[in-house]
N, C-alpha and C. Protein backbone atom coordinates (compact mmCIF):
# COMPACT_ATOMS: atom_id res chain seq x y z
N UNK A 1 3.19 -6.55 -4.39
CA UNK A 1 4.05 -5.47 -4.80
C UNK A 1 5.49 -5.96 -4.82
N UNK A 2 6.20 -5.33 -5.65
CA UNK A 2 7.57 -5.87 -5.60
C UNK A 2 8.34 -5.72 -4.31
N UNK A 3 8.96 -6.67 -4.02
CA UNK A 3 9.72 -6.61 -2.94
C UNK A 3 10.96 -5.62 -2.98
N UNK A 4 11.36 -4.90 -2.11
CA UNK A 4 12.55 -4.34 -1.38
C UNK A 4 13.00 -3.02 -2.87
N UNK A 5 12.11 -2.66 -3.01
CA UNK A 5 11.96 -1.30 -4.30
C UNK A 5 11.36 -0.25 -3.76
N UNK A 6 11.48 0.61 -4.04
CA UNK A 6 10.91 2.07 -3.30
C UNK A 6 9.62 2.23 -4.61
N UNK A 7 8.93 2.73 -4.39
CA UNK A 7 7.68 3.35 -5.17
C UNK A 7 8.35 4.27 -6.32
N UNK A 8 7.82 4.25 -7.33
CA UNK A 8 8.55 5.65 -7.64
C UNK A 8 7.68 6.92 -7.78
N UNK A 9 8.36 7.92 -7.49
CA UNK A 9 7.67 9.35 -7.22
C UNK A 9 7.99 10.18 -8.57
N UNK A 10 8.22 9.99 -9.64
CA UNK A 10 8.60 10.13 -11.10
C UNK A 10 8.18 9.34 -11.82
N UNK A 11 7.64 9.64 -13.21
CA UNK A 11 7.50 9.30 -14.02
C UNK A 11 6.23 8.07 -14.61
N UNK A 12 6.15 7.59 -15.18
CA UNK A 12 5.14 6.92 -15.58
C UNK A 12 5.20 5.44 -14.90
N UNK A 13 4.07 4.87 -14.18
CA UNK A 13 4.04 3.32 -14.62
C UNK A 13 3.32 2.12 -15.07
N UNK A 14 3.58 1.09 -15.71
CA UNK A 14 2.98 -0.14 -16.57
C UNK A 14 2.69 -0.74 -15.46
N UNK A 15 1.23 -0.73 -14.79
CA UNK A 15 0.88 -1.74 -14.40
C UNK A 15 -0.31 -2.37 -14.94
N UNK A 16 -0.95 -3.53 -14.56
CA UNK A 16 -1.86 -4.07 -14.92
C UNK A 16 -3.56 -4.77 -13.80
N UNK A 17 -4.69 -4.47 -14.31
CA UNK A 17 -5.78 -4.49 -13.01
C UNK A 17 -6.12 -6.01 -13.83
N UNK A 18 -6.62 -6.89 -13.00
CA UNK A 18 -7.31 -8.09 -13.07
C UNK A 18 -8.15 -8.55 -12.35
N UNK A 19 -9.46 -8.76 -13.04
CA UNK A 19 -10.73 -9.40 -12.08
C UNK A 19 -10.98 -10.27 -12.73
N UNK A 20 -10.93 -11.12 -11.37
CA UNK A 20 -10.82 -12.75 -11.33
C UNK A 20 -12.54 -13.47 -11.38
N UNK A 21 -13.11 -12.50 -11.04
CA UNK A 21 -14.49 -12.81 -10.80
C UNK A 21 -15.62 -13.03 -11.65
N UNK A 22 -14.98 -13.02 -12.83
CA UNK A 22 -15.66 -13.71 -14.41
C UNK A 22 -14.77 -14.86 -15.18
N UNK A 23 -15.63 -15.56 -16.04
CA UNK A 23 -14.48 -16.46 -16.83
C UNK A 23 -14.70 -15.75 -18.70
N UNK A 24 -13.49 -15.44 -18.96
CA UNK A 24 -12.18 -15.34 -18.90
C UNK A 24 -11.79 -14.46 -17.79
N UNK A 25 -10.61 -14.07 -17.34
CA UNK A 25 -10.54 -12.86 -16.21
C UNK A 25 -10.63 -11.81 -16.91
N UNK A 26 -11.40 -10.85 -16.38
CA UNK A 26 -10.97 -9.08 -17.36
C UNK A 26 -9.48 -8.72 -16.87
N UNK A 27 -8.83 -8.18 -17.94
CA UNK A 27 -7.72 -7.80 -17.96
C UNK A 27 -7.68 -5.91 -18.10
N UNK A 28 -6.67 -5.23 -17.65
CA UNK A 28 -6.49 -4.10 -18.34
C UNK A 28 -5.45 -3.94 -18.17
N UNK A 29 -4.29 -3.19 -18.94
CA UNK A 29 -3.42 -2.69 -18.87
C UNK A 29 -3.50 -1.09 -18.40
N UNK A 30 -2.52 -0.68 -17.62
CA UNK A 30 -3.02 1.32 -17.30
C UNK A 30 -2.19 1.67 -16.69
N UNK A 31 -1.52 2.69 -17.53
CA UNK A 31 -0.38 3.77 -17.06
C UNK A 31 -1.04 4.79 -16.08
N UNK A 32 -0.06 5.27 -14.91
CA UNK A 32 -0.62 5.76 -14.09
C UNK A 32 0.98 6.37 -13.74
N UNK A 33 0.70 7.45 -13.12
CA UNK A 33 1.83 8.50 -12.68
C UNK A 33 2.59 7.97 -10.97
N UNK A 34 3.66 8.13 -11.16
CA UNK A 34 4.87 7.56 -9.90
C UNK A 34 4.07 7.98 -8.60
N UNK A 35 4.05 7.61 -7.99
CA UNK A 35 3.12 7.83 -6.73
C UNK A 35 1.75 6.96 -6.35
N UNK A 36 0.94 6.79 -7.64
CA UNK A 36 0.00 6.71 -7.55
C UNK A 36 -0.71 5.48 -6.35
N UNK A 37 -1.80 4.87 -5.69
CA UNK A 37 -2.05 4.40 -4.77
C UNK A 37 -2.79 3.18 -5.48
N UNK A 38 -3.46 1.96 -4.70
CA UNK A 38 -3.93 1.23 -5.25
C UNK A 38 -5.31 1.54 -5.70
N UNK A 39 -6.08 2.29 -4.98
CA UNK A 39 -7.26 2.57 -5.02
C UNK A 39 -7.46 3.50 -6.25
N UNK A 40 -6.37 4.40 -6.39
CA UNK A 40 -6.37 5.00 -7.72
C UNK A 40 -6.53 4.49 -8.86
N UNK A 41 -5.44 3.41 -9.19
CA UNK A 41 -5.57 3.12 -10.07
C UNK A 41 -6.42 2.44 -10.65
N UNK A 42 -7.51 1.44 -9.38
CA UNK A 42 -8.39 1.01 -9.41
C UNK A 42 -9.21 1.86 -10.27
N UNK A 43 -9.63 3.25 -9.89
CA UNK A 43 -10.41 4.26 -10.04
C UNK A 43 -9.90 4.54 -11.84
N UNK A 44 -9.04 4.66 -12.04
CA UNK A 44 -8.44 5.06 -13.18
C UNK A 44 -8.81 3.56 -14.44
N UNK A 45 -9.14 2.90 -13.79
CA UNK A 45 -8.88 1.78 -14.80
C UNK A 45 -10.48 1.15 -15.08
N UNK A 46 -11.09 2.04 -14.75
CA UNK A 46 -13.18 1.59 -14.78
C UNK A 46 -13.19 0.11 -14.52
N UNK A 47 -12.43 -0.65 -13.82
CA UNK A 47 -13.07 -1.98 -13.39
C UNK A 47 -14.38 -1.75 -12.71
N UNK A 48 -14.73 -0.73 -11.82
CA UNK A 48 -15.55 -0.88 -10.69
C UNK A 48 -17.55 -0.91 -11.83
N UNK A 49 -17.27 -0.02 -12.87
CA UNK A 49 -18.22 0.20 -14.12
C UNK A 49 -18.16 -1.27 -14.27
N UNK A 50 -17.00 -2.20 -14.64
CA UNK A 50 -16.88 -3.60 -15.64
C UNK A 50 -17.88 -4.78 -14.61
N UNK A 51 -16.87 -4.18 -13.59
CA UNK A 51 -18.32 -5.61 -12.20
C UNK A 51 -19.62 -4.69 -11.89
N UNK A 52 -19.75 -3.86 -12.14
CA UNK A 52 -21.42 -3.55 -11.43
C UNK A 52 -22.28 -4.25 -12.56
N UNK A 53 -21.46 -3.45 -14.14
CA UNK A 53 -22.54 -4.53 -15.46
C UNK A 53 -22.83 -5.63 -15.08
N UNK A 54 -21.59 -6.71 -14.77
CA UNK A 54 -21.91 -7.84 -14.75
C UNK A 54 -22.68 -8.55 -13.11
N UNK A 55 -22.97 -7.27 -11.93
CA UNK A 55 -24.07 -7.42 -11.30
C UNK A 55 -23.62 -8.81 -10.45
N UNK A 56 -22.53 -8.51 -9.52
CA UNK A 56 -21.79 -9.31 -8.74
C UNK A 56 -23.23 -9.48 -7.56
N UNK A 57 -23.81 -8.71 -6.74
CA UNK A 57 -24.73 -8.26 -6.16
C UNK A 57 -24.69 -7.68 -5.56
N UNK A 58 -25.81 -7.64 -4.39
CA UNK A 58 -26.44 -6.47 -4.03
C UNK A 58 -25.52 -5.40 -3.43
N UNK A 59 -24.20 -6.72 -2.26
CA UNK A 59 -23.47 -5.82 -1.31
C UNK A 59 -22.22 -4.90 -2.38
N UNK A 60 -22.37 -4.80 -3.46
CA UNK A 60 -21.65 -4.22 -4.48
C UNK A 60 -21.98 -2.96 -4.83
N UNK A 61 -23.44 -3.10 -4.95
CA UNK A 61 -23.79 -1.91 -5.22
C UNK A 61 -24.49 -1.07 -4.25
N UNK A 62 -24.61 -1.48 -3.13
CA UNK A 62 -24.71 -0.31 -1.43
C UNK A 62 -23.20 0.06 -1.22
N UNK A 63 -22.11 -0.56 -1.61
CA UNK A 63 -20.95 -0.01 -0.94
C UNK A 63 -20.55 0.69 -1.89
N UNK A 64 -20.93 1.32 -2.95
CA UNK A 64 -20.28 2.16 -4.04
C UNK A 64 -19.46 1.33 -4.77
N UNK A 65 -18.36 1.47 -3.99
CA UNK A 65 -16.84 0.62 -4.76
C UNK A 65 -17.02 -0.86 -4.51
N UNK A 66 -17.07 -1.67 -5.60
CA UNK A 66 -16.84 -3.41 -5.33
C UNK A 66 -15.73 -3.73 -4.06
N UNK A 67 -14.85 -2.71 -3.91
CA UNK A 67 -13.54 -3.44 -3.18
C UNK A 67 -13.48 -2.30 -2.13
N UNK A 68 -14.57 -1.81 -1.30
CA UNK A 68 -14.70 -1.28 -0.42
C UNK A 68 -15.34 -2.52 0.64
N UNK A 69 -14.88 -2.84 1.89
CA UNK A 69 -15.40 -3.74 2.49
C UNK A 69 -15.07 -5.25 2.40
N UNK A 70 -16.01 -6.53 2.43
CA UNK A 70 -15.64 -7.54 1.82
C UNK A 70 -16.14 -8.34 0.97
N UNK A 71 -16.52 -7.44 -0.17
CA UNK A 71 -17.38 -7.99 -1.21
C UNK A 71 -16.29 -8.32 -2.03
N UNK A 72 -15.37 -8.07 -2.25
CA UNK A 72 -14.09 -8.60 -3.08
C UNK A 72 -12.82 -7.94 -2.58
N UNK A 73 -11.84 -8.75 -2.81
CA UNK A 73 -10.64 -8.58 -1.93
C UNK A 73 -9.55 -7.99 -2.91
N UNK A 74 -8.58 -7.29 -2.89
CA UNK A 74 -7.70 -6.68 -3.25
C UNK A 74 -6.37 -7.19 -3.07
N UNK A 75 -5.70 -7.47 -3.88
CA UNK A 75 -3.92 -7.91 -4.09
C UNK A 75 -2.89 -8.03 -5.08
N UNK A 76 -1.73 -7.75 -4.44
CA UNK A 76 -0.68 -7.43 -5.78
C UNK A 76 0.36 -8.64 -5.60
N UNK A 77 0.33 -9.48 -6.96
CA UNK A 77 0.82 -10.46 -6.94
C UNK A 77 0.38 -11.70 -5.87
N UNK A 78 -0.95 -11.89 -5.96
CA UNK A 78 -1.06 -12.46 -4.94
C UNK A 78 -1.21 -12.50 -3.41
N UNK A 79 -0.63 -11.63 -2.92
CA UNK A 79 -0.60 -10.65 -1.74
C UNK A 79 -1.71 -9.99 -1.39
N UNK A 80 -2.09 -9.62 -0.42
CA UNK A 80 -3.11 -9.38 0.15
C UNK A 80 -2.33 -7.16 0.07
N UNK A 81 -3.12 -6.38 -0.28
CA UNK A 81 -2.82 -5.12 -0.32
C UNK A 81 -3.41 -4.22 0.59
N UNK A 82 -3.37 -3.05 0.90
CA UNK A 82 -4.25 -2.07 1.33
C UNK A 82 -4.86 -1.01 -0.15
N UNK A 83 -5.79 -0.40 0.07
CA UNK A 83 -5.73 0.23 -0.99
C UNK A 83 -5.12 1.48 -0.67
N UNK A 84 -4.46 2.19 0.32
CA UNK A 84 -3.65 3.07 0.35
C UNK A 84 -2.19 2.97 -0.05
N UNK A 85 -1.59 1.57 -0.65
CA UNK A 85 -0.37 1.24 -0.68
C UNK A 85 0.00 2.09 -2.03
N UNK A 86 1.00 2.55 -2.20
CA UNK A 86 1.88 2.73 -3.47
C UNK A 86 1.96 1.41 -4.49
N UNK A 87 2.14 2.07 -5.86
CA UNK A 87 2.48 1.03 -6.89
C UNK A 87 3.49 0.93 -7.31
N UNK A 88 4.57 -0.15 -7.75
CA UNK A 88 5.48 0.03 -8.31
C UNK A 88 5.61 -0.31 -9.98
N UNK A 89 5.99 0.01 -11.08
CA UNK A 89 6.40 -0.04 -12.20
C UNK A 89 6.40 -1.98 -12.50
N UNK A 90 5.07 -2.47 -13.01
CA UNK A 90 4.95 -3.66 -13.32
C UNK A 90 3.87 -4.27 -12.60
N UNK A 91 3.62 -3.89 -11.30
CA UNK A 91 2.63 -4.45 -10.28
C UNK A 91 1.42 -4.64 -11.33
N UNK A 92 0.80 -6.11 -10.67
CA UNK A 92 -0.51 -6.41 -10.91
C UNK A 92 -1.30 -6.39 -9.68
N UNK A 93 -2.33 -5.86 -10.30
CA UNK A 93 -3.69 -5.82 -9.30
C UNK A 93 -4.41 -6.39 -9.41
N UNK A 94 -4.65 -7.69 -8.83
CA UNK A 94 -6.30 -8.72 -8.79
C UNK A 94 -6.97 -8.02 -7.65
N UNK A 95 -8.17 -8.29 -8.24
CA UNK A 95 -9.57 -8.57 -7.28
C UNK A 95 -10.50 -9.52 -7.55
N UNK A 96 -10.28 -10.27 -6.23
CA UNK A 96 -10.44 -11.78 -5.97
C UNK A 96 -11.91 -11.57 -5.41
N UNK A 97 -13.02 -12.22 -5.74
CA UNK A 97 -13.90 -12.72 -5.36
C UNK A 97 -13.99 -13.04 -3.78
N UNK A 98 -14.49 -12.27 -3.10
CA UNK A 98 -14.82 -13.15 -1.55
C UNK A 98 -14.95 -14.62 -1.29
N UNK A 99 -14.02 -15.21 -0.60
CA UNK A 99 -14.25 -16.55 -0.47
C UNK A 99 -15.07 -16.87 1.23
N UNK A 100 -16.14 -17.40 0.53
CA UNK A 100 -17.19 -18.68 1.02
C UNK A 100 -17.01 -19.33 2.28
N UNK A 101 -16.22 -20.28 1.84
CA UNK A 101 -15.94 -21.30 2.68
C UNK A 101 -14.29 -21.29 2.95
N UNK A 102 -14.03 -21.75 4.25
CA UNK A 102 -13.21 -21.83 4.61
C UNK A 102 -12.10 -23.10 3.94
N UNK A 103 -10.95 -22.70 3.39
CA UNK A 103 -10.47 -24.24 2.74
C UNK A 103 -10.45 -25.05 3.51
N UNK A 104 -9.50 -24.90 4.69
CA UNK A 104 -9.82 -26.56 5.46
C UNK A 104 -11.24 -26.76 5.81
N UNK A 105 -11.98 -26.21 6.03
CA UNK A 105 -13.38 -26.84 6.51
C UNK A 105 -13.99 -27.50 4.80
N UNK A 106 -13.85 -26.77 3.57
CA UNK A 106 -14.08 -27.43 2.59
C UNK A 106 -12.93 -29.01 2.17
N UNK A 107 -11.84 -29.03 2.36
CA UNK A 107 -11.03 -29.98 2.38
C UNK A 107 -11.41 -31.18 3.13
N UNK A 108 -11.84 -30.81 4.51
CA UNK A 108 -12.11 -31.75 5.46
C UNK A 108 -13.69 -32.66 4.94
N UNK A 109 -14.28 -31.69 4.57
CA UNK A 109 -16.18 -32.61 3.85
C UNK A 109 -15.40 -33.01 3.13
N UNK A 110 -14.87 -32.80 1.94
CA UNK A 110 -14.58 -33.80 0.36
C UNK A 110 -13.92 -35.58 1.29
N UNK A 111 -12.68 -35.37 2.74
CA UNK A 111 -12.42 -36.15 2.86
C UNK A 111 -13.58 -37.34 3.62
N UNK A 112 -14.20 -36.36 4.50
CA UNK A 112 -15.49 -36.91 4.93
C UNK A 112 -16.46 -37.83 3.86
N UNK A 113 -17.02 -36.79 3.04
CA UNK A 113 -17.68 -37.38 1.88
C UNK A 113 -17.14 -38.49 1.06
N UNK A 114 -15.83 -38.89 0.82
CA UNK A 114 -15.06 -39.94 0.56
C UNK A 114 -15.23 -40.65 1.57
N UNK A 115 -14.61 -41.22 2.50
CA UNK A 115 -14.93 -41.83 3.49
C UNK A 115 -16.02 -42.54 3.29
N UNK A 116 -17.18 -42.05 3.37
CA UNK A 116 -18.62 -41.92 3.23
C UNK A 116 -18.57 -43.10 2.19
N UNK A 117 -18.16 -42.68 1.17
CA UNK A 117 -18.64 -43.72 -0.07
C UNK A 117 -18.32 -44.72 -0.39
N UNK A 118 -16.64 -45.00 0.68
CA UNK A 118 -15.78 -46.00 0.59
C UNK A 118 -16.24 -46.60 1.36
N UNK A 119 -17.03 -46.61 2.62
CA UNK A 119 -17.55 -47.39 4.01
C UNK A 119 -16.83 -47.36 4.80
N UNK A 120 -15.50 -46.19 4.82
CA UNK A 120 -14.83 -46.19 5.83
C UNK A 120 -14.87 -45.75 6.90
N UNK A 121 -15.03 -45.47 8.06
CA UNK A 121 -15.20 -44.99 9.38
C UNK A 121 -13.95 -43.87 9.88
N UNK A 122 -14.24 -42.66 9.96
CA UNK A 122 -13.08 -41.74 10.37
C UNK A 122 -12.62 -42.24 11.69
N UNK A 123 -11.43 -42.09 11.80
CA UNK A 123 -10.63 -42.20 13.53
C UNK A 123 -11.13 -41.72 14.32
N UNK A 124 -11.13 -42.22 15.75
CA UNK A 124 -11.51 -41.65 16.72
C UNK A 124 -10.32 -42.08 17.79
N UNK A 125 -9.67 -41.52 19.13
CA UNK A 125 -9.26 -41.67 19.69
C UNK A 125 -9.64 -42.86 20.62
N UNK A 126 -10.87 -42.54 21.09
CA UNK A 126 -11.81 -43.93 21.72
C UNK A 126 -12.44 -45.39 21.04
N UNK A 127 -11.61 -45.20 20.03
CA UNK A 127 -12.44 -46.44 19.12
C UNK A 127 -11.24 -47.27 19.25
N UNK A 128 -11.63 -48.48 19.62
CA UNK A 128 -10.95 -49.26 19.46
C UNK A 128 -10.32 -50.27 18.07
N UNK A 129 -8.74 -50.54 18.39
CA UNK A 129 -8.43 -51.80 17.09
C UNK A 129 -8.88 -53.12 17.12
């Protein structure tokens, strides 16, 4: 959400919903009234119809809403959101795919697995030079 801006409680606003969780991303554009919340506009903008078609799974469709819980995550600009937050005039809304694996624990195998192929031996404190 934009930083250090008040919501507005008037008038119309241009924001935009994005799910990240197909290739290309679905896009929508959707005017929504000064006040409105994240979850609204969610609601207003039929993403939740666009991922059930495409049958994300199962925990998608027991929780009603894709972005109820942690079957996919919610954020504006990147940012991690609530869905009770206000919108401001421009905000984008992704919903990010649940992530898996942890990055450093995925970072750390690729360096492992290198290692591995080079014949190199990871450090150890007790190993001697």
């Amino acid at each position: 959400m934009a930083e250090n801006s008040e919501p507005a409680s008037a008038g119309r606003l241009s924001i935009e919903v994005i799910w990240i969780g197909v290739e290309p991303p679905w896009r929508m554009a959707v005017e929504v009234d000064g006040g409105t919340t994240v979850e609204q506009a969610l609601a207003l903008s039929g993403v939740a119809s666009q991922i059930h078609d495409q049958s994300i799974g199962a925990s998608a469709d027991e929780a009603g809403l894709p972005w109820e819980g942690d079957a996919i995550g919610v954020a504006c600009f990147g940012r991690r959101v609530a869905l009770t937050d206000p919108l401001h005039d421009g905000d984008r809304i992704e919903l990010l795919p649940r992530v898996i694996v942890d990055p450093k624990i995925a970072r750390q195998r690729r360096a492992d697995h290198r290692r591995r192929l080079a014949g190199e031996r990871r450090w150890t404190p007790d190993r001697a030079v």
